[in-house]
C-alpha atoms as a PDB file:
ATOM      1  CA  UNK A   1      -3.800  24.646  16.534  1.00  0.00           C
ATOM      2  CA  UNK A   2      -3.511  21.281  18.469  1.00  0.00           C
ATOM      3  CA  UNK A   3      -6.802  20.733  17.184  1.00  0.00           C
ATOM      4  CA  UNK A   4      -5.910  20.998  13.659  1.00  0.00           C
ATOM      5  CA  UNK A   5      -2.704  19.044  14.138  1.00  0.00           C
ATOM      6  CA  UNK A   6      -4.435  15.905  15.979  1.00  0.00           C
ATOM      7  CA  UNK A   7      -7.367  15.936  13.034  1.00  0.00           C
ATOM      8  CA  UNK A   8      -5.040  16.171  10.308  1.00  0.00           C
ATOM      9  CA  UNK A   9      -3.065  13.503  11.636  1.00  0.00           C
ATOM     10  CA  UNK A  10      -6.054  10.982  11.992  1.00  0.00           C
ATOM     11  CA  UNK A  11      -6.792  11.350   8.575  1.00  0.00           C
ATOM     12  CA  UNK A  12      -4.087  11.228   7.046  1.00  0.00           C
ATOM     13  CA  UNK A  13      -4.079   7.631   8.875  1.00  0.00           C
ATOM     14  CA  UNK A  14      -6.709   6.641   8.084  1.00  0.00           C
ATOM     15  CA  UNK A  15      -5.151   6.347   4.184  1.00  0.00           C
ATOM     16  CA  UNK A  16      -1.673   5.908   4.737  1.00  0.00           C
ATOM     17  CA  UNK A  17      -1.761   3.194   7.870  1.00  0.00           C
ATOM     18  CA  UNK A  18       2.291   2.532   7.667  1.00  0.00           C
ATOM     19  CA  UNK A  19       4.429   4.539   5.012  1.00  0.00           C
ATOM     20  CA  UNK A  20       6.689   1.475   4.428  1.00  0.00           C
ATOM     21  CA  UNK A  21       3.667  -0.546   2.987  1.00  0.00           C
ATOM     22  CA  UNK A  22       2.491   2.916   1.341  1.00  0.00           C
ATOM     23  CA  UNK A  23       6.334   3.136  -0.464  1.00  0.00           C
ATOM     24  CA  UNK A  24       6.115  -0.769  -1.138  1.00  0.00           C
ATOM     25  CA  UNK A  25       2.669  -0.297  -3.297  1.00  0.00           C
ATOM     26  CA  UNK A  26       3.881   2.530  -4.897  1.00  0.00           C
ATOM     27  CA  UNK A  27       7.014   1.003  -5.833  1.00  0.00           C
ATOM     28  CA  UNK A  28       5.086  -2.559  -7.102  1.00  0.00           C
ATOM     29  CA  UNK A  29       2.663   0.773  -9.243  1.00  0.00           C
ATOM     30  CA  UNK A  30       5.842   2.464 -10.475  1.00  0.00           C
ATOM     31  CA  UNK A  31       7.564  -1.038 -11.528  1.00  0.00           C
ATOM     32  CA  UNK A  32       4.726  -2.311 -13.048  1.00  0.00           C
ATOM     33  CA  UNK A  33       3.791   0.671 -15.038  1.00  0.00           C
ATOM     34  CA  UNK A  34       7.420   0.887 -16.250  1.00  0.00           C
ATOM     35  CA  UNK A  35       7.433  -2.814 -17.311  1.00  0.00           C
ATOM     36  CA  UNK A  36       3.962  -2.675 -18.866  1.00  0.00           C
ATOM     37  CA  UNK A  37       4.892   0.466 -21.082  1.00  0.00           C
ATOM     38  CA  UNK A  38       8.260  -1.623 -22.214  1.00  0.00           C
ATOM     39  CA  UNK A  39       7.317  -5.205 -22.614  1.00  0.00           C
ATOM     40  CA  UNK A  40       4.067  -6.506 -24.722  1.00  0.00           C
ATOM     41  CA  UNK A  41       3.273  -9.286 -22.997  1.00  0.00           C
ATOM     42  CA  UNK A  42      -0.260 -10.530 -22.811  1.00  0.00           C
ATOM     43  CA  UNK A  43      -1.603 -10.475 -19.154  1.00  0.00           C
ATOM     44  CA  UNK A  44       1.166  -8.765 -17.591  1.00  0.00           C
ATOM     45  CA  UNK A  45      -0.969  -6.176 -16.211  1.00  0.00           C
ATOM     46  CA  UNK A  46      -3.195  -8.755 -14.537  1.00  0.00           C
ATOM     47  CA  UNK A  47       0.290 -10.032 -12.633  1.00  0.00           C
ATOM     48  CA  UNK A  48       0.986  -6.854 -11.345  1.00  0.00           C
ATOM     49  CA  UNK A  49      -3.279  -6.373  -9.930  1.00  0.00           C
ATOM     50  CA  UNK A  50      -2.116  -9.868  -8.469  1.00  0.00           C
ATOM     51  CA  UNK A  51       1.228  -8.547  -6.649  1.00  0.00           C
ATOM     52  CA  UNK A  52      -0.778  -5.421  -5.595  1.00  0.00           C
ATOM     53  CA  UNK A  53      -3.587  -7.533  -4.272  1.00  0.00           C
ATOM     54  CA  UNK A  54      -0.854  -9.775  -2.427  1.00  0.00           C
ATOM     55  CA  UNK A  55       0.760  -6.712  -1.150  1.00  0.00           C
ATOM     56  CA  UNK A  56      -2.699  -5.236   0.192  1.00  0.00           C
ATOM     57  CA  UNK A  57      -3.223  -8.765   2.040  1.00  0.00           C
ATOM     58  CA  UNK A  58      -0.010  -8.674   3.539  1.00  0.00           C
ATOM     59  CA  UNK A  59      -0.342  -5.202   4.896  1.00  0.00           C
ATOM     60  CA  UNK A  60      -4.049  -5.836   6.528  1.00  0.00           C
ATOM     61  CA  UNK A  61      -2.302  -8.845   8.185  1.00  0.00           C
ATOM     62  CA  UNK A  62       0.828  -7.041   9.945  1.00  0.00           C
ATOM     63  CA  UNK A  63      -1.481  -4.133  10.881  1.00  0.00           C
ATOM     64  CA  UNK A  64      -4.163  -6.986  12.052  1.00  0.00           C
ATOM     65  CA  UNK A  65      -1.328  -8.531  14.304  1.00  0.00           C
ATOM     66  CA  UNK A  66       0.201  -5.473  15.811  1.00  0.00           C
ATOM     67  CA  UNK A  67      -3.034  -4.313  16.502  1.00  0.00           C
ATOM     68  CA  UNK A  68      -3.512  -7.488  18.133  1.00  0.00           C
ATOM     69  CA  UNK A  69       0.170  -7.690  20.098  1.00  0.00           C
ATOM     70  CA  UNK A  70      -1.213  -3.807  21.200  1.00  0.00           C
ATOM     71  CA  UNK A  71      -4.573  -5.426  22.853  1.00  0.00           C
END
């Protein structure tokens, strides 16, 4: 059962690194979708790929430096 635990937990990692970064994109999805659906602006979408995009970058560079603080 130990087994199943320890594999279940590695892959779940290996999509969801850190959960506050996982609620953070989710949020910037749920936020964006609502404003999208509201307001007719041209582009708008495209804004909220960007803040996703900036969001991913951020993420891969905290992970990169505590992975980096670990050794």
């Amino acid at each position: 059962m130990r087994f199943v635990r320890a594999a279940g937990a590695r892959i779940v990692g290996l999509f969801v690194g850190d959960w506050v970064q996982t609620g953070v994109s989710v949020a910037i999805l749920a936020l964006g979708w609502l404003i999208v659906s509201r307001v007719e602006i041209d582009g708008l979408a495209f804004v909220v790929a960007l803040a996703l995009a900036a969001q991913l970058v951020y993420a891969t560079t905290l992970e990169a430096r505590a992975r980096d603080r670990r050794g």
